[in-house]
Protein backbone atom coordinates (compact mmCIF):
# COMPACT_ATOMS: atom_id res chain seq x y z
CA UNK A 1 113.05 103.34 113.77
CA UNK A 2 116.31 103.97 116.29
CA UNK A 3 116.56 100.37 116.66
CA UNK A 4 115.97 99.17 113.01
CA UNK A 5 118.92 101.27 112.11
CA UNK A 6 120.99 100.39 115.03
CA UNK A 7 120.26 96.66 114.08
CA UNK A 8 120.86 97.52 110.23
CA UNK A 9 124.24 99.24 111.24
CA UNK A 10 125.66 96.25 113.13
CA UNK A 11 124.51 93.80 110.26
CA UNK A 12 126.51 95.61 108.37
CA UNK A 13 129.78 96.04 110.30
CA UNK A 14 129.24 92.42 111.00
CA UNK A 15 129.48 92.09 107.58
CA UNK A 16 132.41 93.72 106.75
CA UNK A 17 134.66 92.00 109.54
CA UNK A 18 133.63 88.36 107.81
CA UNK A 19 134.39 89.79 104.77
CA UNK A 20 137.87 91.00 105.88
CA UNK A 21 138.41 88.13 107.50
CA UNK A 22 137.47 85.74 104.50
CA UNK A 23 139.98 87.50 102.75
CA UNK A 24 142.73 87.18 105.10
CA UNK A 25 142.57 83.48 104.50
CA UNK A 26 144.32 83.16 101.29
CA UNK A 27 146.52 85.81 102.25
CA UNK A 28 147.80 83.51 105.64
CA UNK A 29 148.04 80.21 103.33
CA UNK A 30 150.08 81.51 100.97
CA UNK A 31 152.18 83.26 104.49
CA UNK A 32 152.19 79.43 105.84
CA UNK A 33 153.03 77.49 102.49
CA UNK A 34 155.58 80.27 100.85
CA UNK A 35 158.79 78.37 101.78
CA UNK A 36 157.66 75.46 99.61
CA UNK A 37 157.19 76.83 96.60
CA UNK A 38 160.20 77.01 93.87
CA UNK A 39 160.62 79.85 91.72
CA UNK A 40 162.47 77.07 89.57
CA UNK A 41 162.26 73.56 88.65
CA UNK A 42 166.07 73.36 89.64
CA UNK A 43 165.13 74.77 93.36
CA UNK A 44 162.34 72.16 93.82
CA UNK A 45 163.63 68.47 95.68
CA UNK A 46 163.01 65.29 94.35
CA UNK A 47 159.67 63.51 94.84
CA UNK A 48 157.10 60.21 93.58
CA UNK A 49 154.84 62.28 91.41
CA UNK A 50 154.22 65.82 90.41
CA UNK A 51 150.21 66.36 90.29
CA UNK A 52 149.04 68.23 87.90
CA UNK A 53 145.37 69.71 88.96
CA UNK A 54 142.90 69.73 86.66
CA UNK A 55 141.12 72.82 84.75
CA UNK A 56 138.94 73.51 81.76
CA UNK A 57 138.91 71.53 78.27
CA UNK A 58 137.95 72.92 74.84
CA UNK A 59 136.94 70.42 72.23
CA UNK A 60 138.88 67.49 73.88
CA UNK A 61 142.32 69.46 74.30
CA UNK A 62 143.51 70.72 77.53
CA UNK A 63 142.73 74.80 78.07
CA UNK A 64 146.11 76.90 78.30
CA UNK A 65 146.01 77.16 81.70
CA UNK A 66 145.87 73.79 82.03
CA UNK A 67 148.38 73.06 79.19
CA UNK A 68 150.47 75.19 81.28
CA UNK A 69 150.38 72.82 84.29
CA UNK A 70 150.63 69.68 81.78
CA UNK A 71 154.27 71.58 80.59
CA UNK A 72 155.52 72.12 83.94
CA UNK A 73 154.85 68.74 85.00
CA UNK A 74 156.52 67.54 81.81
CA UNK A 75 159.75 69.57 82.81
CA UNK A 76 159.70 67.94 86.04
CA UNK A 77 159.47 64.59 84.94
CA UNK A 78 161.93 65.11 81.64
CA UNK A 79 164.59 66.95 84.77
CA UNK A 80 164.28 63.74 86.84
CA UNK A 81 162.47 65.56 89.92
CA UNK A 82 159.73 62.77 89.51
CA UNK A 83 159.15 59.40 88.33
CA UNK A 84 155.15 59.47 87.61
CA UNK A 85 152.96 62.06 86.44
CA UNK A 86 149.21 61.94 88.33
CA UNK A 87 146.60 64.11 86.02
CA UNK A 88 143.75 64.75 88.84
CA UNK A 89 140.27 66.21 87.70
CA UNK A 90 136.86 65.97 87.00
CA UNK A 91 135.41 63.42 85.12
CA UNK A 92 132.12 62.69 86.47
CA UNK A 93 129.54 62.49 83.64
CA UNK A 94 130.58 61.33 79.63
CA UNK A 95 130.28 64.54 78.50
CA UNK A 96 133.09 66.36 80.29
CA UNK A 97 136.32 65.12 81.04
CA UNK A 98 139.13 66.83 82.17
CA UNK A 99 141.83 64.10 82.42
CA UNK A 100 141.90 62.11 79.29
CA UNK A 101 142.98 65.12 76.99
CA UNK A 102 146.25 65.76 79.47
CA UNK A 103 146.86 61.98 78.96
CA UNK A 104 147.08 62.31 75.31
CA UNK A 105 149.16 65.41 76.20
CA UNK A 106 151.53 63.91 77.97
CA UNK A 107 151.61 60.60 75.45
CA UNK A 108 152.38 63.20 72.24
CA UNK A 109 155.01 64.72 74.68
CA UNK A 110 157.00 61.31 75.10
CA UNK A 111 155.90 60.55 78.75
CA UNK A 112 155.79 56.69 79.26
CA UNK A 113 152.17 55.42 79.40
CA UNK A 114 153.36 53.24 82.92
CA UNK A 115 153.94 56.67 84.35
CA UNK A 116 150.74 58.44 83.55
CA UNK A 117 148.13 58.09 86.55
CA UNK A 118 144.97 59.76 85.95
CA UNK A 119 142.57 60.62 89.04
CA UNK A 120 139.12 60.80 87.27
CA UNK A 121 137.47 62.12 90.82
CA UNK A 122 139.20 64.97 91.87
CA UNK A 123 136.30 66.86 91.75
CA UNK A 124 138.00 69.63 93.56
CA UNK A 125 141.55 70.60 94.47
CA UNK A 126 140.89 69.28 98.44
CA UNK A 127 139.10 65.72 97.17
CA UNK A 128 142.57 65.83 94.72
CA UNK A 129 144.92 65.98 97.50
CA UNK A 130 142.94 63.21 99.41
CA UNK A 131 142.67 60.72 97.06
CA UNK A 132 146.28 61.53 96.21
CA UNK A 133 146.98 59.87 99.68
CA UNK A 134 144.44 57.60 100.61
CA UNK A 135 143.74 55.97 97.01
CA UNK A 136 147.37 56.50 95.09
CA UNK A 137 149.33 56.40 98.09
CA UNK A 138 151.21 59.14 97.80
CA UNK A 139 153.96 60.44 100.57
CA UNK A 140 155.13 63.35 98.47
CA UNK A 141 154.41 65.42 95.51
CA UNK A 142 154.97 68.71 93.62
CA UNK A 143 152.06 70.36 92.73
CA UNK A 144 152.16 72.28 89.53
CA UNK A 145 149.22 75.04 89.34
CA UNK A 146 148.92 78.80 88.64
CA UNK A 147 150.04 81.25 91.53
CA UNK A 148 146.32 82.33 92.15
CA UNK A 149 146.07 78.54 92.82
CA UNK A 150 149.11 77.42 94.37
CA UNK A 151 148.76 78.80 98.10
CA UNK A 152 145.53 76.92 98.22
CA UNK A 153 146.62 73.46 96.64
CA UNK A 154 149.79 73.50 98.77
CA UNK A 155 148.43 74.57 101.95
CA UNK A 156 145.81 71.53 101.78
CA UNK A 157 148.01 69.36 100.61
CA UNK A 158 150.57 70.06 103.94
CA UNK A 159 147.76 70.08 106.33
CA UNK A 160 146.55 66.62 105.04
CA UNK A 161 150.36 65.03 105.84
CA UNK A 162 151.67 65.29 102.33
CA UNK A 163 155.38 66.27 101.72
CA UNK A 164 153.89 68.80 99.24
CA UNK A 165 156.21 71.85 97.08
CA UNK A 166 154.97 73.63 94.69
CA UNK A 167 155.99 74.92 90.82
CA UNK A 168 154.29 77.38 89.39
CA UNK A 169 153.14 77.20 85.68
CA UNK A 170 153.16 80.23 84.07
CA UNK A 171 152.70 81.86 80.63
CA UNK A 172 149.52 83.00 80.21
CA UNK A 173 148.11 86.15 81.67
CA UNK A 174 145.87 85.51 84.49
CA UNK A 175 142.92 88.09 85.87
CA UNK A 176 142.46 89.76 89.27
CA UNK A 177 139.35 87.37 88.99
CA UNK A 178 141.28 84.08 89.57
CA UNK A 179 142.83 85.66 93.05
CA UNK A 180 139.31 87.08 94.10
CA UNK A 181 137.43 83.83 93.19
CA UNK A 182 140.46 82.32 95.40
CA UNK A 183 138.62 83.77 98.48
CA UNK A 184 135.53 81.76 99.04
CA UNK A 185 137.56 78.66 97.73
CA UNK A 186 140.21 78.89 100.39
CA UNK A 187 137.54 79.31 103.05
CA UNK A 188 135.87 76.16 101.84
CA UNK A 189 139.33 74.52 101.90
CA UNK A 190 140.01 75.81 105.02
CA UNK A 191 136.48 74.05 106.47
CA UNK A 192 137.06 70.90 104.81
CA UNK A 193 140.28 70.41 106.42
CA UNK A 194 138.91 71.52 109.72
CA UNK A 195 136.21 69.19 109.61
CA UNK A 196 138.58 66.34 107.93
CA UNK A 197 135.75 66.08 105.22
CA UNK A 198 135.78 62.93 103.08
CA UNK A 199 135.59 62.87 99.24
CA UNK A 200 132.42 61.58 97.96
CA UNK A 201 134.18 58.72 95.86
CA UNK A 202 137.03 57.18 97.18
CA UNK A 203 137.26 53.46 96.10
CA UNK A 204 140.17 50.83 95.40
CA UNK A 205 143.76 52.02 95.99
CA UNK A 206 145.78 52.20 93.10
CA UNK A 207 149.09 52.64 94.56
CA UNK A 208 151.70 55.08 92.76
CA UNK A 209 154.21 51.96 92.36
CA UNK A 210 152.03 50.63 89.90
CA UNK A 211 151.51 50.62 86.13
CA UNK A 212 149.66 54.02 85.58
CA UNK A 213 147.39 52.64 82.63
CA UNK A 214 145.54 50.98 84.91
CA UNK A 215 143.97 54.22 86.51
CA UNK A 216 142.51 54.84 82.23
């Protein structure tokens, strides 16, 4: 019985030093990637595209958080930070799409068709980044996402070569539940880049210099 508790005892200490350190890994992203991101549209630099990252839909109109992103993104482009607008999600059966409604967002809002890309297999925010270089092309980008999100999307982004900054989009309240959920995603994104993990679909490139309504 001395030895089941002994061995019960150092499962859980074991325990509780992978979950400390599973939460020190958003914490040290955000430590690595905080230079980059801009309180203000005004403090960001100029680059191609601003990426907005793809969320939840409700009856084929973009959620608020992700109407959030959509407006930031829309400031950049209107403020002359970026020439193209690339809507990255996941659209991977008929029934759910998370890109098409921020195209018709961004159409209502005045933003030139040419200049809308949309990324239908950015199943997640690392495959997003990826296929952000390898299939669009892209050498630089500002990433426009929630705080809880931003550390994560940014830190990827850097560690995959991209000359990534970051805006926050704000103006919704936003749960302690987005940061803890933000744990076992950033260790995830953490492996993937470790283990240089390739997106299931990559496909044709469809470079950023292009006409964006070919990506529809």
């Amino acid at each position: 019985m001395h030895f089941v508790r002994t061995y019960y005892r150092l499962g859980f200490v074991a325990l509780l030093a992978l979950t400390a350190l599973a939460m020190m890994v958003p914490i040290l992203m955000r430590t690595v990637v905080d230079r980059y991101i801009a309180l203000t549209i005004d403090g960001v630099p100029h680059t191609e595209v601003a990426m907005v990252l793809g969320a939840s839909v409700y009856r084929g109109s973009p959620s608020p958080i992700l109407a959030e992103r959509a407006d930031a993104a829309i400031a950049l482009y209107r403020a002359g930070k970026v020439s193209k607008i690339l809507m990255t999600g996941d659209n991977g059966a008929l029934s759910y799409d998370e890109v098409t409604p921020v195209r018709k967002y961004l159409l209502d809002a005045g933003i030139p068709s040419q200049d809308i890309f949309l990324d239908h297999a950015g199943f997640d925010t690392y495959s997003s980044m990826y296929r952000a270089r390898e299939v669009f092309l892209a050498k630089s980008l500002i990433i426009v996402t929630q705080d809880f999100h931003m550390p994560r999307s940014l830190w990827i982004a850097r560690q995959l070569g991209l000359e990534a900054y970051g805006v926050v989009a704000e103006g919704g309240e936003h749960s302690p539940d987005d940061y803890i959920r933000e744990i076992p995603a950033s260790v995830k994104a953490l492996f993937n880049v470790l283990t240089d993990r390739q997106p299931k679909y990559l496909g044709p490139t469809l470079p950023l210099s292009g006409n964006g309504k070919e990506t529809w």
